[in-house]
Each structure stands twice: as structure tokens, then as C-alpha cells.
C-alpha atoms as a PDB file:
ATOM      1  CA  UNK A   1       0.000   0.000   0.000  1.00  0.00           C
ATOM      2  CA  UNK A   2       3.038   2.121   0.408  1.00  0.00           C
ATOM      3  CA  UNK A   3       4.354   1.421  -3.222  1.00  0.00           C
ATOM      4  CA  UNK A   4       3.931   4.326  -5.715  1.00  0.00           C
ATOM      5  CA  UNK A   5       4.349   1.403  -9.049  1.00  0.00           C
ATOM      6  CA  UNK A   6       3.835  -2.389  -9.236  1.00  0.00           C
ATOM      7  CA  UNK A   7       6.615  -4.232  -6.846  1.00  0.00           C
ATOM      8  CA  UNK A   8       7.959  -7.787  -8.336  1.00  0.00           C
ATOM      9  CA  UNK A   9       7.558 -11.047  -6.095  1.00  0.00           C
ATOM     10  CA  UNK A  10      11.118 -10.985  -6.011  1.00  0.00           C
ATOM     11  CA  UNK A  11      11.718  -7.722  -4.639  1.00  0.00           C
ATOM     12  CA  UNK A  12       8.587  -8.649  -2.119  1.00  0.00           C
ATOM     13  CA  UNK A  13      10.734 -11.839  -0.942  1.00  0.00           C
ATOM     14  CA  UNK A  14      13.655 -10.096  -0.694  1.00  0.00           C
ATOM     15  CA  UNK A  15      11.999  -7.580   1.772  1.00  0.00           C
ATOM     16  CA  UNK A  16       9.935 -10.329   3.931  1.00  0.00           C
ATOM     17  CA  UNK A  17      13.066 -12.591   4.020  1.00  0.00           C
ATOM     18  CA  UNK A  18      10.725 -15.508   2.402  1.00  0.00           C
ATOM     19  CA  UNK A  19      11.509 -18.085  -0.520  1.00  0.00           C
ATOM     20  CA  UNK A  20       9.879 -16.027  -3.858  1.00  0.00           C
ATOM     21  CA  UNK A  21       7.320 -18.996  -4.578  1.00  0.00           C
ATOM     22  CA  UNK A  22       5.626 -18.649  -1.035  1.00  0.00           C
ATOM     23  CA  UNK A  23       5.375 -14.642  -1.566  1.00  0.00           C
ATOM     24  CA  UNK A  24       3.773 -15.425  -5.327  1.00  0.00           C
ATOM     25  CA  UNK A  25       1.452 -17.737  -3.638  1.00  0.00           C
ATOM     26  CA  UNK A  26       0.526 -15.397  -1.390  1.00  0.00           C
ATOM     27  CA  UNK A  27      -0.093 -12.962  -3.203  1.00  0.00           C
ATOM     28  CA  UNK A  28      -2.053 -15.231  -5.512  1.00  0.00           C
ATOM     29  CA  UNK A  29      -4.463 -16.461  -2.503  1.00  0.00           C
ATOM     30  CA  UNK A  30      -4.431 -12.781  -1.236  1.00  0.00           C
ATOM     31  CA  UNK A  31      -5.907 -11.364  -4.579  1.00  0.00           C
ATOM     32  CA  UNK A  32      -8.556 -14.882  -4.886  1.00  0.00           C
ATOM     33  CA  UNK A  33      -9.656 -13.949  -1.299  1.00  0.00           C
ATOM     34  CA  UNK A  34     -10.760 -10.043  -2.092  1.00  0.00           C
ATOM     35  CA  UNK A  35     -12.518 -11.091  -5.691  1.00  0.00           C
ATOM     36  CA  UNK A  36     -14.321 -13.629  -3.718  1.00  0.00           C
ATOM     37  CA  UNK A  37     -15.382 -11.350  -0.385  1.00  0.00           C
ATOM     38  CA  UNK A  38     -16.136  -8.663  -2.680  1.00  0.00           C
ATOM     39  CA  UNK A  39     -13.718  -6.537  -1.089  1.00  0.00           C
ATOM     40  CA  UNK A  40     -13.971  -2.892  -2.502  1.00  0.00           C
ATOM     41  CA  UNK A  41     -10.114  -3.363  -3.627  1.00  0.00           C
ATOM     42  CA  UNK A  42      -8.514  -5.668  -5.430  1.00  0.00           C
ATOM     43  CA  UNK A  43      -4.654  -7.255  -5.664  1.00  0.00           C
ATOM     44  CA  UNK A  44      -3.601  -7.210  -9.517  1.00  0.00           C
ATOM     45  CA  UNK A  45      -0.286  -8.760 -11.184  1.00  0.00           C
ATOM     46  CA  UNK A  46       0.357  -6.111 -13.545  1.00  0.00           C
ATOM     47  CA  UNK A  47       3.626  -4.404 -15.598  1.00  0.00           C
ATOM     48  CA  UNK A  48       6.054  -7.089 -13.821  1.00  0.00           C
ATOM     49  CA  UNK A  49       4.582  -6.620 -10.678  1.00  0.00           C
ATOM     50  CA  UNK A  50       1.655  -6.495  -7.652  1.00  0.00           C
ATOM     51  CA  UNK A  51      -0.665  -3.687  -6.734  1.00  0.00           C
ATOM     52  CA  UNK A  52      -3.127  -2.712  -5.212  1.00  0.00           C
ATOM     53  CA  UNK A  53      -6.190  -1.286  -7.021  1.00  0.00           C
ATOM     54  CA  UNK A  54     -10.030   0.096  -6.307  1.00  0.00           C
ATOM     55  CA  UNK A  55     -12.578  -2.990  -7.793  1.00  0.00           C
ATOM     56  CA  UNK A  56     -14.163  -1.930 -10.989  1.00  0.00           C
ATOM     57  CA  UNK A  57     -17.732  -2.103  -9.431  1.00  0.00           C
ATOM     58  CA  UNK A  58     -16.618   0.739  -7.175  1.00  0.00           C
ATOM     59  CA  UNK A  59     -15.296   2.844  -9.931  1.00  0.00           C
ATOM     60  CA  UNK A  60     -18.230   5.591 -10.046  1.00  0.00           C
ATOM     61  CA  UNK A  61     -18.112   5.782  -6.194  1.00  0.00           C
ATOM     62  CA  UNK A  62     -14.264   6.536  -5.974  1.00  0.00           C
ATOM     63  CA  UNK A  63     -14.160   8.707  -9.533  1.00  0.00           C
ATOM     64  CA  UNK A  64     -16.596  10.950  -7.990  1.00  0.00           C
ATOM     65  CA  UNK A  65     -14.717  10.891  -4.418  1.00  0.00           C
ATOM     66  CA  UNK A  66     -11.213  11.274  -6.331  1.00  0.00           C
ATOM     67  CA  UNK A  67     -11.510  13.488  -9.289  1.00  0.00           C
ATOM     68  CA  UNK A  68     -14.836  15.788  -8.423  1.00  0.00           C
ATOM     69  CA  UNK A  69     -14.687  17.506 -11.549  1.00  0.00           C
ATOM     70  CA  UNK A  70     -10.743  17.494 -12.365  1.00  0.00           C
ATOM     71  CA  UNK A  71     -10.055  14.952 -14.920  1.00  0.00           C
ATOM     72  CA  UNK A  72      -6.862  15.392 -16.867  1.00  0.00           C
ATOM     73  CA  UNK A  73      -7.919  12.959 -19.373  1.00  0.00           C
ATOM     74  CA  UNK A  74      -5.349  12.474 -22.844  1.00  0.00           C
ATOM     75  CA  UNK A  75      -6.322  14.359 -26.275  1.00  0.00           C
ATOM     76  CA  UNK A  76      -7.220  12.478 -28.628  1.00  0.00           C
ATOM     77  CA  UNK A  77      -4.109  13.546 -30.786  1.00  0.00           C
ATOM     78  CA  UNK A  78      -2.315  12.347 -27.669  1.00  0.00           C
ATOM     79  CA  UNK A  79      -4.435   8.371 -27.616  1.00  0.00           C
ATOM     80  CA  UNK A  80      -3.587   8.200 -31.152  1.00  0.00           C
ATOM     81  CA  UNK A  81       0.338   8.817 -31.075  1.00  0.00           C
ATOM     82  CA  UNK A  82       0.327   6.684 -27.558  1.00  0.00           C
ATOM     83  CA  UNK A  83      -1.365   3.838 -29.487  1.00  0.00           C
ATOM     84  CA  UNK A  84       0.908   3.988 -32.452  1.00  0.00           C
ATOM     85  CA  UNK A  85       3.689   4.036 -29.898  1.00  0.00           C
ATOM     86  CA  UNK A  86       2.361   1.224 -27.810  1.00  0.00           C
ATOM     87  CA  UNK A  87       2.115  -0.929 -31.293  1.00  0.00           C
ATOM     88  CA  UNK A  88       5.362   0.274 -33.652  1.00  0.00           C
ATOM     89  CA  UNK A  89       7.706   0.670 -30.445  1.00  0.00           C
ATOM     90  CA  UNK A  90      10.514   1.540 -30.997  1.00  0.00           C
ATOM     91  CA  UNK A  91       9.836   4.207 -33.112  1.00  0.00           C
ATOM     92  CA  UNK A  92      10.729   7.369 -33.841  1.00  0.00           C
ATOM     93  CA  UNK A  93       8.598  11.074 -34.137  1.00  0.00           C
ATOM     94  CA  UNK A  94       8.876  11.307 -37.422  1.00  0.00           C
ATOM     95  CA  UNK A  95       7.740   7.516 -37.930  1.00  0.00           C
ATOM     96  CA  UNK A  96       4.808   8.086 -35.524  1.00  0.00           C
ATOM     97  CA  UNK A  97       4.021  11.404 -37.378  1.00  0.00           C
ATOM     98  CA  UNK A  98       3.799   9.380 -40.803  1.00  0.00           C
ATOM     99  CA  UNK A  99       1.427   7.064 -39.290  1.00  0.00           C
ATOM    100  CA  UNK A 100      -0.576   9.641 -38.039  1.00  0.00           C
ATOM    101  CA  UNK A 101      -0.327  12.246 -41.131  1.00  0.00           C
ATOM    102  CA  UNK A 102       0.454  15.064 -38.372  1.00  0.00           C
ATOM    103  CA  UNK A 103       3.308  16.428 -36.736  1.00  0.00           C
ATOM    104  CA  UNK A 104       3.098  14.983 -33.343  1.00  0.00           C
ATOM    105  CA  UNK A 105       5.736  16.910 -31.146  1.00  0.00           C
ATOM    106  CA  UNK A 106       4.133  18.462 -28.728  1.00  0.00           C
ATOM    107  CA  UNK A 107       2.056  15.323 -28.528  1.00  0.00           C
ATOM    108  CA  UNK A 108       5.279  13.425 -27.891  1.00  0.00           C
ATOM    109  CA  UNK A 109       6.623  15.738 -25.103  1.00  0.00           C
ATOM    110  CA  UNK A 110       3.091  15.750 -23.092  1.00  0.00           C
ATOM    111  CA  UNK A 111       3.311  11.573 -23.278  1.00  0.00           C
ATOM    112  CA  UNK A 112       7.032  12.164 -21.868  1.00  0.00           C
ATOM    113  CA  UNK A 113       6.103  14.211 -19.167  1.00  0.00           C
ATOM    114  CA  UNK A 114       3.165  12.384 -17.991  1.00  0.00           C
ATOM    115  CA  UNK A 115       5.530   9.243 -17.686  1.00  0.00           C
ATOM    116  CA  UNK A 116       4.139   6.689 -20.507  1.00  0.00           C
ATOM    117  CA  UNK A 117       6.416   6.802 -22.502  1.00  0.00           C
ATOM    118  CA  UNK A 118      10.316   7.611 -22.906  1.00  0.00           C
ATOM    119  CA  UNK A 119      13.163   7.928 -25.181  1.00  0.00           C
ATOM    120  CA  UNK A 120      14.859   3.953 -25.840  1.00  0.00           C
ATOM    121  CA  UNK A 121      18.356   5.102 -27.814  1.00  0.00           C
ATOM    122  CA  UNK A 122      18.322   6.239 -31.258  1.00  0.00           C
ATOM    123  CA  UNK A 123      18.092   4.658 -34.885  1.00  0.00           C
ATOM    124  CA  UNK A 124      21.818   3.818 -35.950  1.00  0.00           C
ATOM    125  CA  UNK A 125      20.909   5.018 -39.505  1.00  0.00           C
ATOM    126  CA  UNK A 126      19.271   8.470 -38.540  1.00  0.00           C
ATOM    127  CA  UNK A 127      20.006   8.926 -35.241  1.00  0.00           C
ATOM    128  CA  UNK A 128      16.840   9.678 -35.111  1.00  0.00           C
ATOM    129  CA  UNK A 129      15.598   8.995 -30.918  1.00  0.00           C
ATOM    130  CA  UNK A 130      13.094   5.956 -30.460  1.00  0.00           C
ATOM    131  CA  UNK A 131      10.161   6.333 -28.093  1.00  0.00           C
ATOM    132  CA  UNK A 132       8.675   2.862 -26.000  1.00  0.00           C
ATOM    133  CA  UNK A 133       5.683   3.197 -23.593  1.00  0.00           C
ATOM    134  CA  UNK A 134       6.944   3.056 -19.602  1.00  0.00           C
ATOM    135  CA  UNK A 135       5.568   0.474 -17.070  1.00  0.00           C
ATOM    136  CA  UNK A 136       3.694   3.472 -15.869  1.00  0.00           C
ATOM    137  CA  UNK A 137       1.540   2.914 -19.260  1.00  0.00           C
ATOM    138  CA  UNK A 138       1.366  -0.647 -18.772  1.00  0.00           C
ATOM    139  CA  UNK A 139       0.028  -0.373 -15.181  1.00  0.00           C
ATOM    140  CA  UNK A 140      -2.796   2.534 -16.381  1.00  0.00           C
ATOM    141  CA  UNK A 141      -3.869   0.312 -18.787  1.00  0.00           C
ATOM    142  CA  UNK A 142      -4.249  -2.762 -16.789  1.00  0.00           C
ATOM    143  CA  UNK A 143      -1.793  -4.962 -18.557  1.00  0.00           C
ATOM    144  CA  UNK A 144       1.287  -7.152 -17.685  1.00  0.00           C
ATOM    145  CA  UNK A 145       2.984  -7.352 -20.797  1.00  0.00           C
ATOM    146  CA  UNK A 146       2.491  -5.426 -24.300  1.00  0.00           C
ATOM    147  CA  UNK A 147       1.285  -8.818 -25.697  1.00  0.00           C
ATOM    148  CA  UNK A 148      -2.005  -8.328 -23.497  1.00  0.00           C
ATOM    149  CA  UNK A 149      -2.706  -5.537 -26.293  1.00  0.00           C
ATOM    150  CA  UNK A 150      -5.797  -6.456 -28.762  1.00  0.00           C
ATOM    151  CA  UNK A 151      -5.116  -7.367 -31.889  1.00  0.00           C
ATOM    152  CA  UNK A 152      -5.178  -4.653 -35.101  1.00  0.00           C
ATOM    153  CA  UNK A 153      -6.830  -6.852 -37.594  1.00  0.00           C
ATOM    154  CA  UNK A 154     -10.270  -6.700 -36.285  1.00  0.00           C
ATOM    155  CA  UNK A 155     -10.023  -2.549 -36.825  1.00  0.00           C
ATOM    156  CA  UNK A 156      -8.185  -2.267 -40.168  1.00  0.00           C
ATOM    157  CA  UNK A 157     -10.496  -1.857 -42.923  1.00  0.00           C
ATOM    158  CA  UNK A 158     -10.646  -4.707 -45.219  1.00  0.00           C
ATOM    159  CA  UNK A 159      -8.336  -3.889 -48.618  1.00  0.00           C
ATOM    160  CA  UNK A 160      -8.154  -5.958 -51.903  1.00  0.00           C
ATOM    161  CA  UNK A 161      -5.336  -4.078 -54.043  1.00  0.00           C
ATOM    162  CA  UNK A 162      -4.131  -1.651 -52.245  1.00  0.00           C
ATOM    163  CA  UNK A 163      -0.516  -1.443 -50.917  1.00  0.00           C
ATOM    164  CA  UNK A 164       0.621  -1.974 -47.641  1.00  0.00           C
ATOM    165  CA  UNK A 165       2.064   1.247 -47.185  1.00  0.00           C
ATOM    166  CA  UNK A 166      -0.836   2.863 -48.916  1.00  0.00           C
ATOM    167  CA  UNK A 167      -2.730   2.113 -45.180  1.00  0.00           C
ATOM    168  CA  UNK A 168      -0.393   4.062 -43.542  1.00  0.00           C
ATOM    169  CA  UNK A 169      -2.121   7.555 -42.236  1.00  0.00           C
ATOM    170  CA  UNK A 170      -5.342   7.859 -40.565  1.00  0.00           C
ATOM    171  CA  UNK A 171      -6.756   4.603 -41.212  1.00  0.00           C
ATOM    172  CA  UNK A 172      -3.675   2.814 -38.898  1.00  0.00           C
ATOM    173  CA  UNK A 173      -3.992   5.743 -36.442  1.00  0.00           C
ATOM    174  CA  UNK A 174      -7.570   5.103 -36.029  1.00  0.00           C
ATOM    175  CA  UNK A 175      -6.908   1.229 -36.237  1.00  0.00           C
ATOM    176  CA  UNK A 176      -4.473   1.370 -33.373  1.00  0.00           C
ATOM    177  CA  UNK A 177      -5.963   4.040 -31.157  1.00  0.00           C
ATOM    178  CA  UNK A 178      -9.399   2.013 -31.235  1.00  0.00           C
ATOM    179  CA  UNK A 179      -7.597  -0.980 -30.210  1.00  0.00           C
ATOM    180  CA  UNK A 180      -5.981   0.604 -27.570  1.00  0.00           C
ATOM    181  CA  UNK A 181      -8.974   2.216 -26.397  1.00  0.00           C
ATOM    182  CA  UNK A 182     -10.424  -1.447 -26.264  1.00  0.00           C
ATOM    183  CA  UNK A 183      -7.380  -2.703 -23.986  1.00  0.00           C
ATOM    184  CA  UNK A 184      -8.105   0.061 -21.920  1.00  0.00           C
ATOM    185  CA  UNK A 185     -12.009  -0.242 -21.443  1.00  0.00           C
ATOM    186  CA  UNK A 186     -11.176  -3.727 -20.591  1.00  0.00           C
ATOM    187  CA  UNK A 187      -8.948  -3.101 -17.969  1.00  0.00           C
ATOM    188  CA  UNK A 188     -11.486  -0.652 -16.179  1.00  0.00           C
ATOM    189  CA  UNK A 189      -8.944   2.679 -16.637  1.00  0.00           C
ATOM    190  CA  UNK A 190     -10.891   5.042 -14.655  1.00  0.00           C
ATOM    191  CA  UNK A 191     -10.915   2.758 -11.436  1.00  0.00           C
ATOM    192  CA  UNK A 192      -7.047   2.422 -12.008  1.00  0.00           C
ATOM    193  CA  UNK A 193      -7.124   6.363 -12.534  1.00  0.00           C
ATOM    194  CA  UNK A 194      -8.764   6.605  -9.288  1.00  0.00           C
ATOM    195  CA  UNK A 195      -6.812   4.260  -7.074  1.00  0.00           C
ATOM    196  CA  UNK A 196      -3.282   6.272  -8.153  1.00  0.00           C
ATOM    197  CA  UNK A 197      -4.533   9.633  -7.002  1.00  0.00           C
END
């Protein structure tokens, strides 16, 4: 509860002075025991780690407590380059900008300084600097790994003779951004939202 981001079983185990498979089966029965009392807060394994979170069910209750009024919610210029991020990583601004068919730099530096994503090296080539998304992302969207991301193909449009690169522009940004905005309706963001402030 004192944790500001996920902590790993090992770092747990380390701390109690217990063998790591006792703390991850711990923390497994921990998080089976609040589902099934219902508990208003649940234990989730999520970006390479364990933390705490507010239930879903309870997420109008504590969004009202929490933000009353003051959401800082993303652009969405700024869910469109983060979902092109989250998907092409790495990648560089002037990659994500050709996906998107808009300069995205101030887009870019807002996603830097709210902590999801960050600069990974540079392209050997260009020297151009690569962007990834940050645990921080993973954990606001509910996810362990990037592989828990939904699939594109349901959201691309369906094309007979057209080139690949021909479906690069709005039609990917809007592809990826609704996929991402699936992951993230999954994963209940707004409880998560509430449960960090």
C-alpha cells in the first residue's frame, strides 16, 4: 500500500526474508480472497509486478470521491500517437508522425512528461531517438505485458489491391488508437485512474 508502481515477487521476498514462490502464492491467494469477499479493492499482477487497485464495481463511487470535476484525461491527438507508440515501439517522431499524417511533437513531449512513454536510444541510420511506452503505461492500462494488447486486424479496414504502405495515415492511427482504447475499457482505466490519485 506504500508502493507508488507495481513491486515484483522478487523484490517482495527479498523484503519479507521468504523463498519467492511462497510470496507469489501469497499474493495469488491474497488477490482470490478479495474477488471472492467482494472486497472494494482488489490485488492485480500487472507491468512485472503487484498492486493494489479500487474494484471496478466501485469505480463511479471513488471517480466521484477522487476526481470531483478534475479529470486530466489524454487528447485524442495524444491516444492516437500513444497507441501507435504502444504498437510500432521503438519508433521514432517522425515515424509516428507518418502514421498519423500530423506532426506529433508536442504530442510526444506531453506523453514524456506524464511518464508513458520515454526515449529507448536512437536509430543507428538516422540517429533519429526511439520512443517505447513506460511500465507506468502498462500499469494505467491494466496490462502485464504489451502482448495483453488487442489485436489490429479486427479494426483495419478490409483492402483488396491496395498497398501496404498505402494504409499508412489515418486509417492505422484510427486502427491502433481504437484498439488501444479497447485494452483500456477492458482493464477498467478510470478505477485504475482513481486508485493512483
Amino acid at each position: 500500500m506504500v508502493v507508488e508502481e507495481p513491486v515484483a515477487e522478487a523484490h517482495l521476498a527479498d523484503v519479507l526474508e521468504y523463498p519467492r514462490a511462497e510470496v507469489a502464492l501469497a499474493l495469488r491467494e491474497l488477490a482470490a480472497e478479495y474477488t471472492a469477499q467482494g472486497r472494494g479493492f482488489d490485488l492485480r499482477p500487472v507491468a512485472g509486478g503487484w498492486r493494489y487497485y479500487s474494484r471496478a464495481a466501485c469505480e463511479p463511487a471513488v471517480e466521484r470521491f477522487v476526481l470531483d470535476g478534475r479529470q486530466a484525461r489524454l487528447t485524442q491527438a495524444a491516444l492516437e500517437t500513444l497507441a501507435v507508440i504502444a504498437y510500432r515501439q521503438p519508433v521514432s517522431r517522425s515515424r509516428v508522425s507518418a502514421v498519423r499524417g500530423v506532426n506529433c511533437d508536442g504530442v510526444m513531449r506531453t506523453l514524456v512528461q506524464r511518464g508513458l512513454v520515454h526515449e529507448a536510444g536512437s536509430e543507428p541510420e538516422t540517429g533519429a531517438i526511439l520512443y517505447r511506452t513506460t511500465n507506468y503505461f502498462l500499469e494505467r492500462m491494466g496490462l502485464r505485458g504489451l502482448d495483453e494488447l488487442p489485436e489490429l486486424a479486427p479494426f483495419l479496414p478490409e483492402v483488396d489491391d491496395v498497398e501496404a504502405e498505402s494504409l499508412e495515415g489515418t486509417t492505422i492511427a484510427d486502427a491502433v488508437a481504437a484498439a488501444a482504447a479497447q485494452s483500456a475499457d477492458r482493464s477498467g482505466e478510470a478505477g485504475q485512474a482513481a486508485s493512483d490519485r
